[in-house]
C-alpha atoms as a PDB file:
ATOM      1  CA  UNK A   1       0.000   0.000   0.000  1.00  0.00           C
ATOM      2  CA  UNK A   2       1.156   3.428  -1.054  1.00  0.00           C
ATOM      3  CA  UNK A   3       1.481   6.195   0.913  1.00  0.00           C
ATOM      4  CA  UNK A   4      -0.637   8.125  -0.908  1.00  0.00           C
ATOM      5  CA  UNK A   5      -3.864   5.608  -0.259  1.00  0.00           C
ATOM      6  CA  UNK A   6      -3.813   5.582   3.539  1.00  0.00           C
ATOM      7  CA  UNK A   7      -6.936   6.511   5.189  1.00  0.00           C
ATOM      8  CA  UNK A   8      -6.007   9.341   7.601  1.00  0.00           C
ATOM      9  CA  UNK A   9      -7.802   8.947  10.873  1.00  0.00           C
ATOM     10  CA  UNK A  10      -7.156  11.981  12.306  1.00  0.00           C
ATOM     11  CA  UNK A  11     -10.086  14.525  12.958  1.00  0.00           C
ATOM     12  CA  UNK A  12     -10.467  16.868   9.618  1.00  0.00           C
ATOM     13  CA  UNK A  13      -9.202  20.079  11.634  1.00  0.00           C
ATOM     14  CA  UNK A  14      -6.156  18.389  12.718  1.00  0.00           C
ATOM     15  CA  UNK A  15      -5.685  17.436   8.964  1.00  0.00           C
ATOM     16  CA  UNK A  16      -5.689  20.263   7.605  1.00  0.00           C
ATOM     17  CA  UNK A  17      -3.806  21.903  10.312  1.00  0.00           C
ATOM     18  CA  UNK A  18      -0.720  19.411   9.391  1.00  0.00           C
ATOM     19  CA  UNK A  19      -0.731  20.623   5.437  1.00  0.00           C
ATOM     20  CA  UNK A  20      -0.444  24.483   6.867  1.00  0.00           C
ATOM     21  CA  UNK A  21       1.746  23.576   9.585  1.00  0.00           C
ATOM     22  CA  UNK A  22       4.176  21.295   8.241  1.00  0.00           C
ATOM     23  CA  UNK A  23       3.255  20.513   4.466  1.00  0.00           C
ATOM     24  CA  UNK A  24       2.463  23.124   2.296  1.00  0.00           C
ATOM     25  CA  UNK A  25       6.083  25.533   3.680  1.00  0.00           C
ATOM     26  CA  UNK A  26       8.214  22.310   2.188  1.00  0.00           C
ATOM     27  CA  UNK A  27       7.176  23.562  -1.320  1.00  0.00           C
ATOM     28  CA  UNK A  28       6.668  20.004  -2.596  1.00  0.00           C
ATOM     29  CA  UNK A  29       3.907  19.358  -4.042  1.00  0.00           C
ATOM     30  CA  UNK A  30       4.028  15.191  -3.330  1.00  0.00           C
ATOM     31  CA  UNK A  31       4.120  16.178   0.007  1.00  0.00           C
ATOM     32  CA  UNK A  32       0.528  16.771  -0.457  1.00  0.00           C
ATOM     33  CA  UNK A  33      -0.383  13.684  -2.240  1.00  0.00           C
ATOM     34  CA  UNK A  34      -1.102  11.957   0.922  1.00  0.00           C
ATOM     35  CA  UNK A  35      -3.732  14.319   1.810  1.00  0.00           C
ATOM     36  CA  UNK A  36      -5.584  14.213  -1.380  1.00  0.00           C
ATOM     37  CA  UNK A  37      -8.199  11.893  -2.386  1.00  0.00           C
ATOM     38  CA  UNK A  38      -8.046  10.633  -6.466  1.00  0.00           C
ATOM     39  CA  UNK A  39     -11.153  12.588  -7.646  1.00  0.00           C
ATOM     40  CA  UNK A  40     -10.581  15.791  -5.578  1.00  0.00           C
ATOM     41  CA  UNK A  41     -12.060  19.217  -6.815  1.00  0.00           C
ATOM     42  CA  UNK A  42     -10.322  22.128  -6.111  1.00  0.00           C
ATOM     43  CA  UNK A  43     -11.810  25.306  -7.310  1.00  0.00           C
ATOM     44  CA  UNK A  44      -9.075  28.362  -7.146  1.00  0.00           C
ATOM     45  CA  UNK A  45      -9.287  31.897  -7.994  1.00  0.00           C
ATOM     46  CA  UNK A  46      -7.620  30.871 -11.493  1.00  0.00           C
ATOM     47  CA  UNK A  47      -9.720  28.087 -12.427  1.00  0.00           C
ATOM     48  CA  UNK A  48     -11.410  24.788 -11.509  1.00  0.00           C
ATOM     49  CA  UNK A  49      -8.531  21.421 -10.812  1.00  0.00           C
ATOM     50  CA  UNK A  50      -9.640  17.727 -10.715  1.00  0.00           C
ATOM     51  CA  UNK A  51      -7.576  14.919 -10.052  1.00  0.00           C
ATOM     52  CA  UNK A  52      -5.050  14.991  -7.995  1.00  0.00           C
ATOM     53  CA  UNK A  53      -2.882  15.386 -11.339  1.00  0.00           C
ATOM     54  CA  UNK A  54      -4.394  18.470 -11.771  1.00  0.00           C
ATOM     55  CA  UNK A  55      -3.822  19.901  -8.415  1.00  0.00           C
ATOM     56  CA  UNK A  56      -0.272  19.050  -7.951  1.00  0.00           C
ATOM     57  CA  UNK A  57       0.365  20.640 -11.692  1.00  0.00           C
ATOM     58  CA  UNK A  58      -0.880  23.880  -9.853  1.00  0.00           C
ATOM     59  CA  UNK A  59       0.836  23.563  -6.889  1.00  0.00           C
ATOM     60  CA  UNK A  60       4.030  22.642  -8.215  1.00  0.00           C
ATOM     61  CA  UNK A  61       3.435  25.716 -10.915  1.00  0.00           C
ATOM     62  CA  UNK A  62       2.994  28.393  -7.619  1.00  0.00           C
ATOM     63  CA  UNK A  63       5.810  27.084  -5.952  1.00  0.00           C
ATOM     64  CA  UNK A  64       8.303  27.609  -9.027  1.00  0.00           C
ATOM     65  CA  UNK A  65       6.756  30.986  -9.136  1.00  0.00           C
ATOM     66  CA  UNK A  66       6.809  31.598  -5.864  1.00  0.00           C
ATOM     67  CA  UNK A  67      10.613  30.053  -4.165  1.00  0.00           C
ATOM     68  CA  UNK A  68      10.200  31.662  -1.170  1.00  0.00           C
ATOM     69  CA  UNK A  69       6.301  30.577  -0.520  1.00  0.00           C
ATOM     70  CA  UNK A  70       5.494  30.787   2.840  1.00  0.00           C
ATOM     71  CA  UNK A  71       1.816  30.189   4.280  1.00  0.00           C
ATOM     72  CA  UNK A  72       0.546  30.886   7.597  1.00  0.00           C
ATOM     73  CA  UNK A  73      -2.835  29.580   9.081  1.00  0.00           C
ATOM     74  CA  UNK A  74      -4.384  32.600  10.823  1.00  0.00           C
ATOM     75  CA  UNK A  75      -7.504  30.590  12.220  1.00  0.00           C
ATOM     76  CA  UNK A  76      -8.736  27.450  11.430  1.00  0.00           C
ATOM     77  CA  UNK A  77     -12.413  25.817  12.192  1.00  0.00           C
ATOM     78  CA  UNK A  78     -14.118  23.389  11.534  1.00  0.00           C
ATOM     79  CA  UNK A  79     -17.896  21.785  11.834  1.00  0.00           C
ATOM     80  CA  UNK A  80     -17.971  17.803  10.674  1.00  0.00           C
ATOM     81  CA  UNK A  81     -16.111  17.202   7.400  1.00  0.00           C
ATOM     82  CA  UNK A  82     -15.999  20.832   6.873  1.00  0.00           C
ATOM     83  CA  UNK A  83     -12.992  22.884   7.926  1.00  0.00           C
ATOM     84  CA  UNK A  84     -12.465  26.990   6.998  1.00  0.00           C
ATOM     85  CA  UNK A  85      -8.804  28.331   7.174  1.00  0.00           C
ATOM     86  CA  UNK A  86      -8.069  31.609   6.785  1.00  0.00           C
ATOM     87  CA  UNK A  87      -4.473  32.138   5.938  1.00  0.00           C
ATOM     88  CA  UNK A  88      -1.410  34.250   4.426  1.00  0.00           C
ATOM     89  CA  UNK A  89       0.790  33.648   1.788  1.00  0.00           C
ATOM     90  CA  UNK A  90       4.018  36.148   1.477  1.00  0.00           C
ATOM     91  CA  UNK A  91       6.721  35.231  -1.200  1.00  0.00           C
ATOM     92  CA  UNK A  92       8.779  37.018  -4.346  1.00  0.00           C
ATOM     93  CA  UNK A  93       7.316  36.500  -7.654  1.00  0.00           C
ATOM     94  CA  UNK A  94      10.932  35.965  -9.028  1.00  0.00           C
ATOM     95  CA  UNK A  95      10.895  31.990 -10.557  1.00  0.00           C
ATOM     96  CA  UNK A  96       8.760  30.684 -13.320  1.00  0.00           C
ATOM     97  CA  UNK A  97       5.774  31.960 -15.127  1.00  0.00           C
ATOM     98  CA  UNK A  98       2.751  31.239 -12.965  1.00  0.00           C
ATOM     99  CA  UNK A  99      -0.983  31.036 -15.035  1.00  0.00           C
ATOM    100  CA  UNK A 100       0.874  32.813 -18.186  1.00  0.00           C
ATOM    101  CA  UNK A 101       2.600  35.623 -16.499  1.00  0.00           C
ATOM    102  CA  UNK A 102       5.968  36.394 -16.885  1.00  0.00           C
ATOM    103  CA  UNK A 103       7.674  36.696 -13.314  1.00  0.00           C
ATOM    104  CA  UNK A 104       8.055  40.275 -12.088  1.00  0.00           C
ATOM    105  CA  UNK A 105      10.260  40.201  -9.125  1.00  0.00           C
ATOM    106  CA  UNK A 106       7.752  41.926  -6.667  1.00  0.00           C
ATOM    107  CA  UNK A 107       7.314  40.841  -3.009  1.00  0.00           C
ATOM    108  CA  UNK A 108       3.402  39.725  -2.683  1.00  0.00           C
ATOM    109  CA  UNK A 109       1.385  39.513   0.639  1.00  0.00           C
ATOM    110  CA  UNK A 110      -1.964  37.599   0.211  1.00  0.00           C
ATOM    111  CA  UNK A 111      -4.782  36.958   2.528  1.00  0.00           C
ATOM    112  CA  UNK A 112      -7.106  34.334   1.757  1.00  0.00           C
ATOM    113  CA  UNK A 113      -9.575  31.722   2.742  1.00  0.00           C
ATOM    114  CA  UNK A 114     -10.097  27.700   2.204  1.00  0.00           C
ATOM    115  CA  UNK A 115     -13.017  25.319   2.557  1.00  0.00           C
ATOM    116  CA  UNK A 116     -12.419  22.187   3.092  1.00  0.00           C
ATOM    117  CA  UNK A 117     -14.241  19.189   2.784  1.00  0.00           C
ATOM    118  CA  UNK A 118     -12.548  15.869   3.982  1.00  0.00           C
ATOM    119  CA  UNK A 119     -13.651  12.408   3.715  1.00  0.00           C
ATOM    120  CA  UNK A 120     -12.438   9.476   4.404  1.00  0.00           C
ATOM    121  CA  UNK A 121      -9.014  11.348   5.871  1.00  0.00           C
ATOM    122  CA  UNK A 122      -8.848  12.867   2.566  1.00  0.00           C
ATOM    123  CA  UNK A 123      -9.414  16.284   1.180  1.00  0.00           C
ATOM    124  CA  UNK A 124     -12.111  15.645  -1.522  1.00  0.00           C
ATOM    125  CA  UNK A 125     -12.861  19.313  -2.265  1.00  0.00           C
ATOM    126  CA  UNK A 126     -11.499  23.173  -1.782  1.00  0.00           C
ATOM    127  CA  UNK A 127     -12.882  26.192  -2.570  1.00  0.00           C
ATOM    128  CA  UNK A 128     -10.252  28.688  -1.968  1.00  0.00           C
ATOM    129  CA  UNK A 129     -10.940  32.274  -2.179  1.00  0.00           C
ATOM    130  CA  UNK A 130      -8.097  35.388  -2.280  1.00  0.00           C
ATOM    131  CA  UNK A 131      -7.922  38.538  -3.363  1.00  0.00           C
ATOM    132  CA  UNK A 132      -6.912  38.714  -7.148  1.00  0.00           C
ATOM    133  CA  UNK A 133      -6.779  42.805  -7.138  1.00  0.00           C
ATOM    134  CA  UNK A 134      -4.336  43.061  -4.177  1.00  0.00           C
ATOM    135  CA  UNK A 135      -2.346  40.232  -6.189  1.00  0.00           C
ATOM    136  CA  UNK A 136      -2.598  41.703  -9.562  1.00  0.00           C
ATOM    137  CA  UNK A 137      -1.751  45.078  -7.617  1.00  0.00           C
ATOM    138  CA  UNK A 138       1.333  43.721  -6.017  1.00  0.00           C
ATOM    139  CA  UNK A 139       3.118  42.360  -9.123  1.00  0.00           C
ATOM    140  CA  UNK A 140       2.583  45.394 -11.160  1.00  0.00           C
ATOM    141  CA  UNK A 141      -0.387  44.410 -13.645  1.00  0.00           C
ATOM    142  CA  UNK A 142      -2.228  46.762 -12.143  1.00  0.00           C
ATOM    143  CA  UNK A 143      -1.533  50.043 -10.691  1.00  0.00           C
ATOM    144  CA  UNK A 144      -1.809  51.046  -7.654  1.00  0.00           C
ATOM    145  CA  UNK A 145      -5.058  52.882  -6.014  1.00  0.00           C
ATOM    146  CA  UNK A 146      -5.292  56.869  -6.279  1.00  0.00           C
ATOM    147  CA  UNK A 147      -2.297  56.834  -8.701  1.00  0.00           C
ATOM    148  CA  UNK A 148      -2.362  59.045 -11.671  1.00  0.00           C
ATOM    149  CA  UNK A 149      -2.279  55.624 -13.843  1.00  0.00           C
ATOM    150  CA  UNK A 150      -5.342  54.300 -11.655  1.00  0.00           C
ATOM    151  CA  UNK A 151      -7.576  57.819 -12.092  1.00  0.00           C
ATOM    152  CA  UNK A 152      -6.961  57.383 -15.765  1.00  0.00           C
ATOM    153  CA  UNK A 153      -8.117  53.628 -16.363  1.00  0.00           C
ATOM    154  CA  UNK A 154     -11.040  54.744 -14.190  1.00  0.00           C
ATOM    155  CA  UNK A 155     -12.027  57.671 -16.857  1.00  0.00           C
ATOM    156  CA  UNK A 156     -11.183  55.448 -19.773  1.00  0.00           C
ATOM    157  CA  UNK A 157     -13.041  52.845 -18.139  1.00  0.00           C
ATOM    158  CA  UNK A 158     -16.165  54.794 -17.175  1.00  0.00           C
ATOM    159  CA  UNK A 159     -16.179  57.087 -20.730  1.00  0.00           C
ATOM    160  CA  UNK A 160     -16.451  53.035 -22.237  1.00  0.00           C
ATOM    161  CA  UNK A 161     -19.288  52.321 -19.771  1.00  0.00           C
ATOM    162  CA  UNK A 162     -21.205  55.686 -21.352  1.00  0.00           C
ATOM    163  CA  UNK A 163     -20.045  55.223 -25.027  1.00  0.00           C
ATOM    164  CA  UNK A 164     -21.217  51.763 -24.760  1.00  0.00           C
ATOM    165  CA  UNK A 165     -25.196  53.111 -23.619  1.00  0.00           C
ATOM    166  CA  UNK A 166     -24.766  51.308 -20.199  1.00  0.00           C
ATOM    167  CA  UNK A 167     -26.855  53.068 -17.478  1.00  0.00           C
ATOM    168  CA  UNK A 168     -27.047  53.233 -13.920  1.00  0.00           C
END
């Protein structure tokens, strides 16, 4: 028996609190095959994963992006098979291309939160929410708010809204 198919009796908050303890920081991603069941779903910002194929792909895609990943759990709950995290990620967007985007050296500090559903010892499902503006923000795609760059993409933005007939 593999590693990977051991049941994991442990109550679902202590589960999860492992991965952001101890897993996720060794930026490995088969370090978290253990902890993922065949068929899981995990539904990022970015898009929806399945298969635990599909999620390592991602995670092992952040991690060259990110070298320096760190995550932090700042609370974590949970209710049954159910457990929330709410959590930080800092690191330096100075490796690979992450989701098409070319590496731009910037420090990034995101909040965000997960839902997990476990079964069976096994994460079956994630929803995992962050903030895409503060992220897009922090590596320079977009600018920052109240900047003279930011007032202008607002007017553009807004002279497009009336051009295009849309009313309020």
């Amino acid at each position: 028996m593999t590693t990977a198919t051991v049941v994991d009796s442990r109550d679902p908050v202590e589960i999860v609190r492992d991965v952001f303890e101890r897993v996720l920081n060794q930026r490995d991603p088969e370090a978290l095959l253990p902890y993922w069941a065949e068929d899981i779903v995990e539904e990022f910002p970015v898009g929806i994963y399945r298969g635990r194929d599909a999620v390592k792909r991602y995670f092992a895609e952040t991690f060259a992006a990110l070298p320096d990943f760190e995550i932090r759990a700042l609370s974590i709950a949970g209710q049954g098979d159910t457990v929330f995290v709410r959590w930080r990620v800092t690191g330096t967007f100075d490796g690979a291309t992450w989701m098409g985007i070319e590496p731009t050296g910037a420090r990034i500090e995101l909040n965000g939160i997960d839902c997990f559903t476990i079964r069976g010892g096994k994460v079956v499902a994630n929803f995992v929410v962050f903030d895409q503006l503060s992220f897009a923000t922090q590596i320079g795609m977009l600018p920052k708010r109240g900047t003279a760059l930011d007032r202008a993409m607002t007017k553009a933005f807004n002279l497009k809204t009336r051009l295009a007939g849309r009313k309020r």
